[in-house]
N, C-alpha and C. Protein backbone atom coordinates (compact mmCIF):
# COMPACT_ATOMS: atom_id res chain seq x y z
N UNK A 1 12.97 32.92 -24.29
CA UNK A 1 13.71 32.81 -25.54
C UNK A 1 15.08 32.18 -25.32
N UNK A 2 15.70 32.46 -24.30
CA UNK A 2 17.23 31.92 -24.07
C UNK A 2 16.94 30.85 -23.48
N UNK A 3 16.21 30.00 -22.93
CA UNK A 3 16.20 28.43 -22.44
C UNK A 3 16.15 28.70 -20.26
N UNK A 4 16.57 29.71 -19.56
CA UNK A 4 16.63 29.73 -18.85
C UNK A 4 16.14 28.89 -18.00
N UNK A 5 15.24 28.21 -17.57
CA UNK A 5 14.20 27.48 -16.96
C UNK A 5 14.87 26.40 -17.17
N UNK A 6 14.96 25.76 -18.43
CA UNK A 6 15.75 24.23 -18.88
C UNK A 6 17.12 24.32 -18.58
N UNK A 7 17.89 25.59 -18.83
CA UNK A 7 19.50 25.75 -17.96
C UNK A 7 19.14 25.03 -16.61
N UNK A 8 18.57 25.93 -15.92
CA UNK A 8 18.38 25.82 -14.80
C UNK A 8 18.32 24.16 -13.97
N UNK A 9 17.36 23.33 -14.99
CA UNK A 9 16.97 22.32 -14.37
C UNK A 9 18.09 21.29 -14.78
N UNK A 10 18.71 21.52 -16.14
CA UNK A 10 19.31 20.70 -16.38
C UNK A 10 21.20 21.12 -15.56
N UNK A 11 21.38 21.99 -14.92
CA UNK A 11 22.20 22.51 -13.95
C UNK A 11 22.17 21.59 -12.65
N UNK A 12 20.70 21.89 -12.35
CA UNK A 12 20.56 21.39 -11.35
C UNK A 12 20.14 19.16 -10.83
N UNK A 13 20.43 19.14 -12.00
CA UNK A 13 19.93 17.30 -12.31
C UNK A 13 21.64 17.48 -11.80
N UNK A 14 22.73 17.96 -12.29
CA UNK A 14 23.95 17.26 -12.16
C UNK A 14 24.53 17.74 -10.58
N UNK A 15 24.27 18.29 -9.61
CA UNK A 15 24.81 18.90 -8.68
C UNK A 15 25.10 17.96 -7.53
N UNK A 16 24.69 16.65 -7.34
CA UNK A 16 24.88 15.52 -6.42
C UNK A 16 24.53 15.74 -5.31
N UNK A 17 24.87 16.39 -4.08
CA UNK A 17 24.07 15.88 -2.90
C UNK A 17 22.95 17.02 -2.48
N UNK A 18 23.12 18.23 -3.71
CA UNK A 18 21.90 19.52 -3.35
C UNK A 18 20.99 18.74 -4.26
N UNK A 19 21.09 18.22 -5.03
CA UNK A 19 19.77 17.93 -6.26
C UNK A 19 18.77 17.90 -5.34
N UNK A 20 18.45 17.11 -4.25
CA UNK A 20 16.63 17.41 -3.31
C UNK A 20 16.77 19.08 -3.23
N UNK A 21 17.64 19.78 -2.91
CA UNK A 21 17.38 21.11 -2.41
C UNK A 21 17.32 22.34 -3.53
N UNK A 22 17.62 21.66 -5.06
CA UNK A 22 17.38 22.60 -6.13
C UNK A 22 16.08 22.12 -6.17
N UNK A 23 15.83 20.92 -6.53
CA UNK A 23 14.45 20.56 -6.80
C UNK A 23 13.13 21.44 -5.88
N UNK A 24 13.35 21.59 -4.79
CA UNK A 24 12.35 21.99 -3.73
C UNK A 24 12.41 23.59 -4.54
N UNK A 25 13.79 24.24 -4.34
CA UNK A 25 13.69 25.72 -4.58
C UNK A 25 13.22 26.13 -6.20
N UNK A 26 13.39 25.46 -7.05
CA UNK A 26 12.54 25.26 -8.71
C UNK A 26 10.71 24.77 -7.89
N UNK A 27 10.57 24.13 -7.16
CA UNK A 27 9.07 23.75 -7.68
C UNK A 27 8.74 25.09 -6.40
N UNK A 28 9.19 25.97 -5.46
CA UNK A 28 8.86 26.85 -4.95
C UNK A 28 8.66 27.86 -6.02
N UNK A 29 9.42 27.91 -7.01
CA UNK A 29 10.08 29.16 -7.72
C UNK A 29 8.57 29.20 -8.61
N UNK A 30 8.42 27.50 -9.10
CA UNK A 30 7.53 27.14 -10.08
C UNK A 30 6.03 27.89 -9.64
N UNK A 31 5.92 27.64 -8.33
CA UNK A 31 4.14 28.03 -7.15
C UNK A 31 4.60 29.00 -7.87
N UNK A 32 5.36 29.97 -7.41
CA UNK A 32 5.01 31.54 -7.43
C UNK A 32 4.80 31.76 -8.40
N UNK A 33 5.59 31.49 -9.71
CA UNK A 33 5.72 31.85 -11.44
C UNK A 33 4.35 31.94 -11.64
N UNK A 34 3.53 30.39 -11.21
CA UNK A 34 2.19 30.00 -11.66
C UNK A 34 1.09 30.76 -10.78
N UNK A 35 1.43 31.06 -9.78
CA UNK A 35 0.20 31.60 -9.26
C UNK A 35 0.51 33.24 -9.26
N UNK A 36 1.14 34.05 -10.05
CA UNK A 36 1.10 35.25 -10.25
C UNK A 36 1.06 35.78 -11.57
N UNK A 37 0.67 34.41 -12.31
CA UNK A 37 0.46 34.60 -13.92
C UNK A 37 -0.86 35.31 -14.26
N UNK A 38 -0.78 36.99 -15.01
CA UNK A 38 -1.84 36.99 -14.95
C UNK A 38 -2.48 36.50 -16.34
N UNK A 39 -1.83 35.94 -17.19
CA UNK A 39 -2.59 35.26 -18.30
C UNK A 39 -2.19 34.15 -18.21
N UNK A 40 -3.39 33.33 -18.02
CA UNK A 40 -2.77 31.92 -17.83
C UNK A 40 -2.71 31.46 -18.90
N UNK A 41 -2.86 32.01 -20.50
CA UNK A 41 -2.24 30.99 -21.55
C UNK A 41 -0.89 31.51 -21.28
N UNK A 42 -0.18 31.67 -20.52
CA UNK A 42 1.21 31.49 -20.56
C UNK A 42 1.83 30.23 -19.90
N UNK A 43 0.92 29.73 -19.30
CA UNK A 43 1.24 27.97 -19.23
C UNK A 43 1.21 27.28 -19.87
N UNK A 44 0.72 28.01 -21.04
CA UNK A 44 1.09 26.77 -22.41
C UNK A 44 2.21 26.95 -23.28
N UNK A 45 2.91 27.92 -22.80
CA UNK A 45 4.07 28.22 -23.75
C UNK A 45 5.41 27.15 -23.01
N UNK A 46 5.73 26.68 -24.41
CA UNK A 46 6.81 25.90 -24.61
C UNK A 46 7.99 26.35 -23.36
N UNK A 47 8.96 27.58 -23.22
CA UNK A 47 9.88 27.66 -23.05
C UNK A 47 9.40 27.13 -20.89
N UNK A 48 8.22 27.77 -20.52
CA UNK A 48 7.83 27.74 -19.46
C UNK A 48 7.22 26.15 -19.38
N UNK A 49 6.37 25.26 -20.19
CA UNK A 49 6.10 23.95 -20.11
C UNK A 49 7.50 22.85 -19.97
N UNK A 50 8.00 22.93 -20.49
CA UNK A 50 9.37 21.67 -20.64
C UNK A 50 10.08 21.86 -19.63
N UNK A 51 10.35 22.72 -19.00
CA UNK A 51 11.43 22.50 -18.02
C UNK A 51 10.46 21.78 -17.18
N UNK A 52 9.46 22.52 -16.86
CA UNK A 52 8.28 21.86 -15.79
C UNK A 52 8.27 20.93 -15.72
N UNK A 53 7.57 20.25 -16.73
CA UNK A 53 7.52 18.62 -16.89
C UNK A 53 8.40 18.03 -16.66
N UNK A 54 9.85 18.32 -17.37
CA UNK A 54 10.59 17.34 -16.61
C UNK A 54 11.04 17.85 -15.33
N UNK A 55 11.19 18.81 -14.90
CA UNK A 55 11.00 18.47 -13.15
C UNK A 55 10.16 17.43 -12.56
N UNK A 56 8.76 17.99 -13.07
CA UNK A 56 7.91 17.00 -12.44
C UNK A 56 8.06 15.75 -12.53
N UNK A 57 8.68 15.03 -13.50
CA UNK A 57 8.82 13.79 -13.56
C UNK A 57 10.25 13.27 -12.76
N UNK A 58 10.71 14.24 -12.87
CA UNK A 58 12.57 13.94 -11.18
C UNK A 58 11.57 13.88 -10.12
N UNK A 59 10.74 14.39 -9.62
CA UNK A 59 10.14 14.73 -8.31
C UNK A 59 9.80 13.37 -7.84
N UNK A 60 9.14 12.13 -8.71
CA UNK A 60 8.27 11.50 -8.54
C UNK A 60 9.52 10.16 -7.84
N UNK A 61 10.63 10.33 -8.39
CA UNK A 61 11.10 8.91 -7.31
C UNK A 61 12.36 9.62 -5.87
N UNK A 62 11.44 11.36 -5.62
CA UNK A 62 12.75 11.93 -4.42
C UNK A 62 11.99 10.99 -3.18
N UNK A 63 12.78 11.48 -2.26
CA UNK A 63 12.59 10.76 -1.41
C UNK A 63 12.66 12.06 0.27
N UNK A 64 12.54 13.40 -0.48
CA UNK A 64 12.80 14.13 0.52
C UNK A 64 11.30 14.80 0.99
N UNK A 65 11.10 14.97 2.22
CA UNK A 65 9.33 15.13 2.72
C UNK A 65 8.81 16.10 2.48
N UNK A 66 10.44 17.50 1.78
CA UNK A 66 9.46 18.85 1.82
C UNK A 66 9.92 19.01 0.64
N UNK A 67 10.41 18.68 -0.34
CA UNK A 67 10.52 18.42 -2.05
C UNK A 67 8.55 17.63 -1.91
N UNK A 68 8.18 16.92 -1.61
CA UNK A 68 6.73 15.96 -2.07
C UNK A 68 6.07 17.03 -1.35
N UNK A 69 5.99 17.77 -0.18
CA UNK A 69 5.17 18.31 0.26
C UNK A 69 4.97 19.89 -0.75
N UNK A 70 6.12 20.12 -1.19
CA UNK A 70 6.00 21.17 -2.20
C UNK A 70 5.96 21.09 -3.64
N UNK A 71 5.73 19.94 -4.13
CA UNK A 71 5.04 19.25 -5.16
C UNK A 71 3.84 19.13 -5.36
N UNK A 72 3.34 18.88 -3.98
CA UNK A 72 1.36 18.55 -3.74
C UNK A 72 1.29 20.19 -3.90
N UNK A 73 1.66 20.89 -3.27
CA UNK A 73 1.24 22.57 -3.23
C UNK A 73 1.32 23.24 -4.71
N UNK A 74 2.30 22.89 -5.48
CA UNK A 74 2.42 23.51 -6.73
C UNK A 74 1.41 22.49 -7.77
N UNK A 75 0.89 21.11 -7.59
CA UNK A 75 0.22 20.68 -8.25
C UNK A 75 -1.53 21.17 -8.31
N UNK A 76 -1.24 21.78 -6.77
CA UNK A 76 -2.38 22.10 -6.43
C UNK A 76 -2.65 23.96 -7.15
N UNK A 77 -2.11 24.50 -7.31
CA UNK A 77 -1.88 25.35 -7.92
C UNK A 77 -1.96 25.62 -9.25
């Protein structure tokens, strides 16, 4: 209800030389959220979808090996 998730990401887009190291600790944060959901229509709720997505779409031009390696794991998830 309060946006937390989108705080979060949009916090972490402006931070300059941690942005690879928020990114990694959000798509870690993201595995666990998702794989301890026990109703998974809660992946379709808005407040939990949008931040996601746009993470996922920062992820795609990093350039750091364990930000992509923990991208494949949470996609896989």
């Amino acid at each position: 209800m309060e946006s937390i998730l989108e705080k979060i990401f949009n916090w972490s887009c402006n931070i300059g030389e941690f942005t690879d190291i928020m990114k990694l600790e959000q798509l870690k944060f993201y595995e666990l959220l998702l794989s301890q959901l026990c109703h998974k229509s809660a992946l379709f709720q808005k407040p939990l979808v949008c931040p996601l997505l746009q993470l996922l779409s920062t992820c795609g031009d990093c350039t750091h090996v364990e930000v992509e390696k923990r991208l494949v794991a949470l996609l896989n998830t």
